[in-house]
C-alpha atoms as a PDB file:
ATOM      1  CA  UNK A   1      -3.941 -13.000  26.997  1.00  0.00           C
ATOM      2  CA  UNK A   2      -3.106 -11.434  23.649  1.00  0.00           C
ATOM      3  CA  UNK A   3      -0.083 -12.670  23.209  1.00  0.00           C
ATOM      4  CA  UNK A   4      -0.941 -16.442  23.999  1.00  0.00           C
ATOM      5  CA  UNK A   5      -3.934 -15.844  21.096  1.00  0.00           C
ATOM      6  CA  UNK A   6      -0.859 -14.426  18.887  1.00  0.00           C
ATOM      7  CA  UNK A   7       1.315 -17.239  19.802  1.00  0.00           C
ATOM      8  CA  UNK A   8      -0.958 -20.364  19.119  1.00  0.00           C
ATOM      9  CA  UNK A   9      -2.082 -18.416  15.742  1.00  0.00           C
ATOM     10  CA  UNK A  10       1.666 -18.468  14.270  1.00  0.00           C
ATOM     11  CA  UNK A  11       1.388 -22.125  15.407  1.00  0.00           C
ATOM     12  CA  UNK A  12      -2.153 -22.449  13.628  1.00  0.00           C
ATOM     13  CA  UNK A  13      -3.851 -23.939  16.469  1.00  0.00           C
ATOM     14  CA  UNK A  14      -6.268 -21.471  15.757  1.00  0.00           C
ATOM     15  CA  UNK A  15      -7.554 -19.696  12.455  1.00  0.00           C
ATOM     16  CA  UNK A  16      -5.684 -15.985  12.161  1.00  0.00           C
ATOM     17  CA  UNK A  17      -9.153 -13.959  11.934  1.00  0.00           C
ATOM     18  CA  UNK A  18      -8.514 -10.819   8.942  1.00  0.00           C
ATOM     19  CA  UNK A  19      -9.330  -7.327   8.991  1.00  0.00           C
ATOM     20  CA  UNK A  20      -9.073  -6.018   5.222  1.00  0.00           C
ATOM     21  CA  UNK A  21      -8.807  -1.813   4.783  1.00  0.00           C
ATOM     22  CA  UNK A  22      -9.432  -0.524   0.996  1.00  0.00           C
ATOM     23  CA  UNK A  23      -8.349   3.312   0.906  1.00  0.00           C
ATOM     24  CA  UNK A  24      -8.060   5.982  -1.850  1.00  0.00           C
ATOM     25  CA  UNK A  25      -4.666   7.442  -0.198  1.00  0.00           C
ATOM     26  CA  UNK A  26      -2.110   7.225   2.693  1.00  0.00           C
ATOM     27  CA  UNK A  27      -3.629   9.563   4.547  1.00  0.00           C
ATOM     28  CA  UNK A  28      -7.482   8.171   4.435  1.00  0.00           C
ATOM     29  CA  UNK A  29      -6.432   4.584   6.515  1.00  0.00           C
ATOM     30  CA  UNK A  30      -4.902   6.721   9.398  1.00  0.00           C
ATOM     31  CA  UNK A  31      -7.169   9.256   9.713  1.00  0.00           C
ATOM     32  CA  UNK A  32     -10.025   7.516   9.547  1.00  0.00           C
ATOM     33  CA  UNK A  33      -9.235   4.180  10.761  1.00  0.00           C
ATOM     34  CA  UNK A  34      -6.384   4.231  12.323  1.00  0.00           C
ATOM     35  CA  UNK A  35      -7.923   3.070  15.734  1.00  0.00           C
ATOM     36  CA  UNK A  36     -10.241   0.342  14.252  1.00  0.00           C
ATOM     37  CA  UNK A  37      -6.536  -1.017  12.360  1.00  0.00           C
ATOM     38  CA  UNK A  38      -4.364  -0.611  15.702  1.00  0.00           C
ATOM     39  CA  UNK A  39      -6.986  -1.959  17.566  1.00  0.00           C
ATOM     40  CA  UNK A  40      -7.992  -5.530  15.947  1.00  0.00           C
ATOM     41  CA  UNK A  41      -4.188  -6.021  15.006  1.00  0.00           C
ATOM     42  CA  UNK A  42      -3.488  -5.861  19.140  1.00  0.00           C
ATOM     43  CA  UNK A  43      -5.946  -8.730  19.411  1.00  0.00           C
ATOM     44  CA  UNK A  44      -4.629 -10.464  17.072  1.00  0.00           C
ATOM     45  CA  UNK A  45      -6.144  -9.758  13.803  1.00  0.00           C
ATOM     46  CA  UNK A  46      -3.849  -9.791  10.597  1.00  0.00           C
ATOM     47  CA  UNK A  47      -5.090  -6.677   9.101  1.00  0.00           C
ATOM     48  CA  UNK A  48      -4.084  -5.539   5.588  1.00  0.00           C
ATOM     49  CA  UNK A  49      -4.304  -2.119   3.694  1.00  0.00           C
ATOM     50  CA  UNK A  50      -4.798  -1.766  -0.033  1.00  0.00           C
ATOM     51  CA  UNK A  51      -3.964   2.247  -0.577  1.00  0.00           C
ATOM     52  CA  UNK A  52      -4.933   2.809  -4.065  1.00  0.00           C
ATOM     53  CA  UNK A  53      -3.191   5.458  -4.632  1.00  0.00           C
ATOM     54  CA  UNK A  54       0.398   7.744  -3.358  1.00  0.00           C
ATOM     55  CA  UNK A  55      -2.028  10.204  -2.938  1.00  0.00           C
ATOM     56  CA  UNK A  56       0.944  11.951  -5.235  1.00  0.00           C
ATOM     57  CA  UNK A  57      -0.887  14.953  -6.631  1.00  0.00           C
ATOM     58  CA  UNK A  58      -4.394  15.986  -4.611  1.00  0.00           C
ATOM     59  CA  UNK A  59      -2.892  15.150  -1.053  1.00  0.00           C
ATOM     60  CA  UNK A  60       0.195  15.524  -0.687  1.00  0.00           C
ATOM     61  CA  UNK A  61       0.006  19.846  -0.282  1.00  0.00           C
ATOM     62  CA  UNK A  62       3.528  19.906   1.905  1.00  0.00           C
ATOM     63  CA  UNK A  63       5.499  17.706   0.057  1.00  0.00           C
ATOM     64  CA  UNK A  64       5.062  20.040  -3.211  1.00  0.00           C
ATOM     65  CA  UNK A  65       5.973  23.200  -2.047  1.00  0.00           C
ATOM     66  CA  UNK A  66       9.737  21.216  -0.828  1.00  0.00           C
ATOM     67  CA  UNK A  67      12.104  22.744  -3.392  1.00  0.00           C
ATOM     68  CA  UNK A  68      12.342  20.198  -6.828  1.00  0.00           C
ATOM     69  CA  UNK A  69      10.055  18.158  -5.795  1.00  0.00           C
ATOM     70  CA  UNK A  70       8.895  16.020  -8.855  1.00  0.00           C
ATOM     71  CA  UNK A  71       5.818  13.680  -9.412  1.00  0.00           C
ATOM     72  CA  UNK A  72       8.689  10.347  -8.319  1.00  0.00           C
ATOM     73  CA  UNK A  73      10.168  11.818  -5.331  1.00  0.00           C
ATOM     74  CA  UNK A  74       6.524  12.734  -3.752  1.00  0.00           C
ATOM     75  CA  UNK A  75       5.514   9.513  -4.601  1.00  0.00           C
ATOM     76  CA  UNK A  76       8.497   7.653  -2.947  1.00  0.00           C
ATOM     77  CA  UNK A  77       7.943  10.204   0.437  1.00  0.00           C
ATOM     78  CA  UNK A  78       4.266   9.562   0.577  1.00  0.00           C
ATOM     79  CA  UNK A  79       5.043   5.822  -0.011  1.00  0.00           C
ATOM     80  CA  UNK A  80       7.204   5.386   2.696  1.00  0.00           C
ATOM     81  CA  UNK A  81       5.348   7.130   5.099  1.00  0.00           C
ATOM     82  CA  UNK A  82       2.469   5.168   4.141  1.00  0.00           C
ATOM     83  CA  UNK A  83       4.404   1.904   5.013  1.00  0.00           C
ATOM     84  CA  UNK A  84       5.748   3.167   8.456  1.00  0.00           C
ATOM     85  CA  UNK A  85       2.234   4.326   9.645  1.00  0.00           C
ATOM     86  CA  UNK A  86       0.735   0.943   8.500  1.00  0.00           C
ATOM     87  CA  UNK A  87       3.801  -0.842  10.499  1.00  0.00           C
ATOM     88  CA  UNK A  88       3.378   1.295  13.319  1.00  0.00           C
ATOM     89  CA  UNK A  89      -0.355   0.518  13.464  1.00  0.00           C
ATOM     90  CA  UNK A  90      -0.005  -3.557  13.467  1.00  0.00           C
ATOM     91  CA  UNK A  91      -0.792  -3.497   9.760  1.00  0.00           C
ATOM     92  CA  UNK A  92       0.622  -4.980   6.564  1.00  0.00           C
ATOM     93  CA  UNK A  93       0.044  -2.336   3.406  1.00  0.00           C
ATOM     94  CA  UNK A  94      -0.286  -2.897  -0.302  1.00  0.00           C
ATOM     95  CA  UNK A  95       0.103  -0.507  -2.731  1.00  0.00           C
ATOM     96  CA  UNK A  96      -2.076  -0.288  -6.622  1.00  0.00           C
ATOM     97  CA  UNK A  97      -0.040   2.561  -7.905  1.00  0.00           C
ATOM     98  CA  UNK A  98      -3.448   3.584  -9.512  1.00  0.00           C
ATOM     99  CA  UNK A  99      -2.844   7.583  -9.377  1.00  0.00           C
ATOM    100  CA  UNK A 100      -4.786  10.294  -7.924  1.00  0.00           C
ATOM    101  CA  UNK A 101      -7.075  13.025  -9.085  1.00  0.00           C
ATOM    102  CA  UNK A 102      -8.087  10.974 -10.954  1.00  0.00           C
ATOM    103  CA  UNK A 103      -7.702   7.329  -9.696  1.00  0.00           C
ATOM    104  CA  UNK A 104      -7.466   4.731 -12.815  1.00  0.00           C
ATOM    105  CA  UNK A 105      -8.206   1.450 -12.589  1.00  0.00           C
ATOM    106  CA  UNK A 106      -7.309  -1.129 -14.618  1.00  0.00           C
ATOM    107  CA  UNK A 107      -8.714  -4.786 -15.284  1.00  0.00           C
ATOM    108  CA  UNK A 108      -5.284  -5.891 -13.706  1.00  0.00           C
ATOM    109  CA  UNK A 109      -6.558  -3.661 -10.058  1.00  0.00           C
ATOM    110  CA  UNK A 110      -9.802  -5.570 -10.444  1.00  0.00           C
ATOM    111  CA  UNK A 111      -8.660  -8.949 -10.056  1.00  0.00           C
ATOM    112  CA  UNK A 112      -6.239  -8.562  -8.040  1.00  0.00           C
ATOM    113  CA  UNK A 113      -8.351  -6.741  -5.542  1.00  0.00           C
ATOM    114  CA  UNK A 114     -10.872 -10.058  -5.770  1.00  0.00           C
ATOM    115  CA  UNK A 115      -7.432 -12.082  -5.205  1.00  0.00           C
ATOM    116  CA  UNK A 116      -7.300 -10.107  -1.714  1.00  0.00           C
ATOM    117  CA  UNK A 117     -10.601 -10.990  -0.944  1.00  0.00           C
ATOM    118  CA  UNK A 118     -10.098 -14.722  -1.404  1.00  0.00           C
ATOM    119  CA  UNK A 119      -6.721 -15.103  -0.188  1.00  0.00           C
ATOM    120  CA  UNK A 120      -7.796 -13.060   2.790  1.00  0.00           C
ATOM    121  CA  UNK A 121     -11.285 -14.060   3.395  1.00  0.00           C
ATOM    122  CA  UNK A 122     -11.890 -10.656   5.740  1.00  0.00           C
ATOM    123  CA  UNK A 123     -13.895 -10.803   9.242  1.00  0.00           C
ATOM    124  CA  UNK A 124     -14.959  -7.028   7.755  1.00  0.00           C
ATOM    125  CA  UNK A 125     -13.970  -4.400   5.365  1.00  0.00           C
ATOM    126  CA  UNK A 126     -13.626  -1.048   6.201  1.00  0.00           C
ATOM    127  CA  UNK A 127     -13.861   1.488   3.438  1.00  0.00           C
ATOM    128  CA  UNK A 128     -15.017   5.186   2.275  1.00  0.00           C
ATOM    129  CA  UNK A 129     -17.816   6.643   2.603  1.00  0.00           C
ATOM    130  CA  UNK A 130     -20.306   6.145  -0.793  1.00  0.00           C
ATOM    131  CA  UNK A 131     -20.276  10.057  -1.408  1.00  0.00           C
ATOM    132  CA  UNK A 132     -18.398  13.170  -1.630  1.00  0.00           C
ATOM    133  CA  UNK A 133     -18.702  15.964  -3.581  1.00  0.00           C
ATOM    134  CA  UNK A 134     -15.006  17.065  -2.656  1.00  0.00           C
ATOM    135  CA  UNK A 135     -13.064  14.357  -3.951  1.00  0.00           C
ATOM    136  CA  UNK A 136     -14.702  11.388  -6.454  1.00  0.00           C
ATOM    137  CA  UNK A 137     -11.378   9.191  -5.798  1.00  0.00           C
ATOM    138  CA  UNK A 138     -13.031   8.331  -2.066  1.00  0.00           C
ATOM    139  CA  UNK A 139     -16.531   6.898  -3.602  1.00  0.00           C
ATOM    140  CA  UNK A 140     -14.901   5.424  -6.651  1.00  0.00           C
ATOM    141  CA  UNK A 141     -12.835   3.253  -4.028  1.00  0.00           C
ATOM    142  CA  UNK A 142     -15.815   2.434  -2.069  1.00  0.00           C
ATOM    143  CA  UNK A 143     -17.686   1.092  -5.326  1.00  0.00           C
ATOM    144  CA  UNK A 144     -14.248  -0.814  -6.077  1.00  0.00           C
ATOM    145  CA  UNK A 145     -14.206  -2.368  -2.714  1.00  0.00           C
ATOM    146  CA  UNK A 146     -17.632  -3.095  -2.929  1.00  0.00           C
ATOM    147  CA  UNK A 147     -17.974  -4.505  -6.369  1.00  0.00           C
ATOM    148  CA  UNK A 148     -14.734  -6.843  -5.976  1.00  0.00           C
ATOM    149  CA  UNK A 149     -16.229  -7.927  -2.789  1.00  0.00           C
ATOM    150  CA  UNK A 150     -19.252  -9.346  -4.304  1.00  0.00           C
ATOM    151  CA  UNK A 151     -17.340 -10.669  -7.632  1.00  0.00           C
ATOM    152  CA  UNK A 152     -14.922 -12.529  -5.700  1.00  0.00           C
ATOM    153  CA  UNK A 153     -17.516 -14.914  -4.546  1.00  0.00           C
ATOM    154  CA  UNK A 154     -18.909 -15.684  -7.786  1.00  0.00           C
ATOM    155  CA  UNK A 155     -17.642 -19.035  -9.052  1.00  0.00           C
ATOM    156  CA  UNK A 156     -17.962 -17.847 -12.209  1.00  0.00           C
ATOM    157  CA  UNK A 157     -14.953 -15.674 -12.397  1.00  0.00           C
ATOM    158  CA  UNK A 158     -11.880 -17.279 -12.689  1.00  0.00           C
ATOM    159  CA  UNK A 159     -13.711 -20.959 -12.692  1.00  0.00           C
ATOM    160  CA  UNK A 160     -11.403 -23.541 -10.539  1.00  0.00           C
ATOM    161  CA  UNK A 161      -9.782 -21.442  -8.313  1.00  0.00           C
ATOM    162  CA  UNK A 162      -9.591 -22.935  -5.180  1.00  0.00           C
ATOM    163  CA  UNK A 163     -10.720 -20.684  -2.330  1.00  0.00           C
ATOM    164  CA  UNK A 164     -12.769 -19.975   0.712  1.00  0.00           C
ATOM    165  CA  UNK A 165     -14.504 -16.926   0.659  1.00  0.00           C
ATOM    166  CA  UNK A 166     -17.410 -15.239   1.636  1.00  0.00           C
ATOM    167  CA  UNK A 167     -18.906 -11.918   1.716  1.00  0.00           C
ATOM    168  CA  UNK A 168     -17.776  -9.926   4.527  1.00  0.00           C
ATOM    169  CA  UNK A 169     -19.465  -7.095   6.120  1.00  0.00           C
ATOM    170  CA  UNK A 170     -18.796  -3.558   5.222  1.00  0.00           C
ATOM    171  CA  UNK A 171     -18.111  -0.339   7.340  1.00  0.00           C
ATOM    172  CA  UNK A 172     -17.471   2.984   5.983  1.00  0.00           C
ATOM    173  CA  UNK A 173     -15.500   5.315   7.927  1.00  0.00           C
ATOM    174  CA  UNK A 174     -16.435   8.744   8.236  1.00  0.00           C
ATOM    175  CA  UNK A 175     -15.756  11.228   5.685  1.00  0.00           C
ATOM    176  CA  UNK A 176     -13.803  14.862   6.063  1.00  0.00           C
ATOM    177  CA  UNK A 177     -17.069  16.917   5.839  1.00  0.00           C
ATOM    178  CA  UNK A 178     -19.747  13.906   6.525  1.00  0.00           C
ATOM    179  CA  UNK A 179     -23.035  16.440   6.271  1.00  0.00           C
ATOM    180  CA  UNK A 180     -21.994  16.876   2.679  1.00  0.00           C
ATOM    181  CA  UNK A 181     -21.656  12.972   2.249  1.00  0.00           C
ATOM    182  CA  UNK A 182     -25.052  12.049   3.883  1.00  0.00           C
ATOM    183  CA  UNK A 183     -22.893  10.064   5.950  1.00  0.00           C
ATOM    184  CA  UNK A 184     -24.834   8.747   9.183  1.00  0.00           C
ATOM    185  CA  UNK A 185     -22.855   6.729  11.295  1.00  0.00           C
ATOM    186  CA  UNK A 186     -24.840   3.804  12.979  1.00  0.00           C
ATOM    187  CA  UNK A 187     -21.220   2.862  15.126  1.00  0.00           C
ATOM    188  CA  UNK A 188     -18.946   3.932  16.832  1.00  0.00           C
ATOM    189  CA  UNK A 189     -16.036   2.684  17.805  1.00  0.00           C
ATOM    190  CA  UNK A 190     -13.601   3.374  21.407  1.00  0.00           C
ATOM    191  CA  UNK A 191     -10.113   3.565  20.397  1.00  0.00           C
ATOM    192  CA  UNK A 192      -8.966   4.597  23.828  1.00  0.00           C
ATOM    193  CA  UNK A 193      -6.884   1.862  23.898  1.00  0.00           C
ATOM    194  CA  UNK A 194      -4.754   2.799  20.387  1.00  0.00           C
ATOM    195  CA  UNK A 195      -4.835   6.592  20.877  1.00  0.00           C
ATOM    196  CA  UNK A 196      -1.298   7.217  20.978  1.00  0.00           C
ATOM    197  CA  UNK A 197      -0.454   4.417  18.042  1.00  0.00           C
ATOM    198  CA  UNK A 198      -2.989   6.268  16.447  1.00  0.00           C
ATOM    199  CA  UNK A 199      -1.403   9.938  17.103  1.00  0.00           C
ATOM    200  CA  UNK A 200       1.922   8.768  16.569  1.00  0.00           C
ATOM    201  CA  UNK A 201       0.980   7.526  12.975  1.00  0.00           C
ATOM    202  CA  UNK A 202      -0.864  11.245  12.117  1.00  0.00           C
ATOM    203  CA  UNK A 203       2.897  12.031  12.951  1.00  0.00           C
ATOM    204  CA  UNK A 204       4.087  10.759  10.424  1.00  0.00           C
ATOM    205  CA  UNK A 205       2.057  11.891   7.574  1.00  0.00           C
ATOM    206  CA  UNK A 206       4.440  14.812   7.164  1.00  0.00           C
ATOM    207  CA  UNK A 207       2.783  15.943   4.263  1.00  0.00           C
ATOM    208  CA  UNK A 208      -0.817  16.453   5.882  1.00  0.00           C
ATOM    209  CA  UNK A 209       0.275  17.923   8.709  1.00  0.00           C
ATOM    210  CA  UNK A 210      -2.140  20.247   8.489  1.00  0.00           C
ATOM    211  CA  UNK A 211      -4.893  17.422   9.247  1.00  0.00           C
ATOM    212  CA  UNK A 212      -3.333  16.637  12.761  1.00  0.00           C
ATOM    213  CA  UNK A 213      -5.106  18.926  15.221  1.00  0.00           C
ATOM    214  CA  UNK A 214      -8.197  18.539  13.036  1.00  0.00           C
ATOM    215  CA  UNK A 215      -8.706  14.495  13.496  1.00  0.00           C
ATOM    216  CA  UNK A 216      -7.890  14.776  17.221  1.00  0.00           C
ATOM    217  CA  UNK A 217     -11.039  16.856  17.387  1.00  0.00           C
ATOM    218  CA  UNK A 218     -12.880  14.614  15.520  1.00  0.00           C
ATOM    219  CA  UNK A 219     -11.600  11.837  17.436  1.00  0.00           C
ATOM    220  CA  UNK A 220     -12.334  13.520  20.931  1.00  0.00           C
ATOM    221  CA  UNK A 221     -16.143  14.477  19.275  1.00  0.00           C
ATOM    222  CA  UNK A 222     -16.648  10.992  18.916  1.00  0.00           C
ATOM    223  CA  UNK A 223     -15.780  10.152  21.935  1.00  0.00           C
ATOM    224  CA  UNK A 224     -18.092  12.441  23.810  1.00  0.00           C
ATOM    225  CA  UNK A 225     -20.303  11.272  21.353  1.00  0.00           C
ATOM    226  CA  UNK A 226     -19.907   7.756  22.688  1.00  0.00           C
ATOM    227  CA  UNK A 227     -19.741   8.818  25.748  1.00  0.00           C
ATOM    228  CA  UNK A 228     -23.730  10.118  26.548  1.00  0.00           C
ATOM    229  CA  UNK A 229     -24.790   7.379  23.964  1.00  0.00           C
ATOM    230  CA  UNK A 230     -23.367   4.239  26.448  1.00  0.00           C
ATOM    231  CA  UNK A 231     -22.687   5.925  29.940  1.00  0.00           C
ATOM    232  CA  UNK A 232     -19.496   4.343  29.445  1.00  0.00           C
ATOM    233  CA  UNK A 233     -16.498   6.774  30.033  1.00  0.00           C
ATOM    234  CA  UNK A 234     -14.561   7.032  26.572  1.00  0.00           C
ATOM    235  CA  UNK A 235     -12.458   9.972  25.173  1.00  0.00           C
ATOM    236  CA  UNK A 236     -11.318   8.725  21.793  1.00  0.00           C
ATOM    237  CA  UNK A 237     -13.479   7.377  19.043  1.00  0.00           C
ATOM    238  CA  UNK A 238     -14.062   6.827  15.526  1.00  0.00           C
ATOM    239  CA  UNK A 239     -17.346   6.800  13.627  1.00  0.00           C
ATOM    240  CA  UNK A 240     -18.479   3.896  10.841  1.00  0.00           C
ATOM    241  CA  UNK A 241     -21.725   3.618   8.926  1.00  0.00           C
ATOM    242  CA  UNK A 242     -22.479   0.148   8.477  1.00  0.00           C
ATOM    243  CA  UNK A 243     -23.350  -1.058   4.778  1.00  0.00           C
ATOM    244  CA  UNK A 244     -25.314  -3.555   5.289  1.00  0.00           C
ATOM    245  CA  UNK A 245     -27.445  -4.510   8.419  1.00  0.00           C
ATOM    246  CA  UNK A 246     -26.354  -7.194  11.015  1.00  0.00           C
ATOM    247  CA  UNK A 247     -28.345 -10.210  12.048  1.00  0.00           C
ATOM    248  CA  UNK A 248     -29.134 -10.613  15.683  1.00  0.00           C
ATOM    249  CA  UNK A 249     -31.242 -13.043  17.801  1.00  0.00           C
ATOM    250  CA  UNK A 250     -31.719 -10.373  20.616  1.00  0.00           C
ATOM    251  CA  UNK A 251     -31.921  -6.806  20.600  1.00  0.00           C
ATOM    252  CA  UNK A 252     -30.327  -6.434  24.272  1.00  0.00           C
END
């Protein structure tokens, strides 16, 4: 079935529906996402990845204590694993180069990010959570993602540019330490499925390893979680807070 939706997509029978993912650092995507990505690229979703950063100097605690390791070659590690995780997940990855601790954007970030959004024209977006007192780069990417999103619609900004865009809906993934975030996830998501593409991609964040055993227990929380809420048998899961609320014709 999935592969006769792929199939008549590359042919453009059908529209190619798009999943966009705007993270902070290589890590953030796979952690906290890396089930929603895996998942919507096996049915056939072309999902993308903007990774704001190398995550070169706050995340990257393994690859500095290699000996000479300099600002370039942690970059280049944590770039490349970045790229085979997204690959390995279904995804395609983009990369702003905008540092870490701090992140620093430039007007040349901004419009390219509201390029994304119209060349892309996203089903959803899936982002960070809006606070966290442990590390400003993941709320200053969520107010990126979410100011872009709504300036890329206005016709005002870059007047006749052809493009068909609207507004997509927003989910933010759950945060390392969400009680301290006021993070209340309103979703949540089974990933059964994508488990292993998902744990297979923690692999190869060499320079978090240290984050491996911890995600699988968030993952397998979430899934008892989903568990008792749906009385539908689920071991893996990932949580997402919805930004704005849906429209529905039935509550059923």
């Amino acid at each position: 079935m999935i592969d006769t939706l792929l199939i008549n997509q590359r042919e453009g029978s059908i529209p190619v529906k798009t999943g966009l993912v705007v993270t902070a650092h290589p890590g953030d995507f796979v952690w906290r996402a890396g089930g929603a990505i895996a998942l919507h690229a096996k049915k056939g979703y072309r999902m993308k990845i903007v990774c704001m950063s190398f995550g070169e100097r706050g995340e990257s605690q393994f690859a500095w204590k290699e000996k000479g390791a300099t600002l370039e070659s942690v970059k280049a590690g944590r770039k490349d694993e970045a790229e085979r995780a997204a690959k390995l997940l279904g995804a395609e990855i983009e990369f702003f180069d905008c540092g870490d601790y701090p992140l620093k954007l430039t007007e040349a970030h901004f419009d390219r990010m509201v390029d994304i959004y119209r060349e892309l024209n996203p089903s959803f977006v899936l982002t960070h959570a809006l606070e966290d007192p442990y590390n400003f780069d993941h709320p200053n990417a969520a107010h990126f993602a979410q100011e872009t999103r709504v300036v890329a619609q206005a016709m005002g900004h870059k007047p006749g540019a052809q493009y068909k865009y609207s507004a997509p809906p927003v989910f933010l993934f759950e945060p390392h330490q969400p009680e301290q975030c006021n993070y209340k996830p309103d979703l949540l998501l089974k990933i059964d499925e994508v488990w292993k593409e998902k744990y297979e991609a923690f692999q190869i964040l060499a320079a978090q390893k240290h984050l491996w055993g911890y995600y699988e227990r968030v993952a397998l929380n979430r899934g008892i979680q989903g568990s008792r809420n749906t009385g539908v048998p689920m071991t893996y899961g990932e949580a997402y807070q919805r930004l704005f609320p849906t429209v529905a014709e039935e509550l059923a």
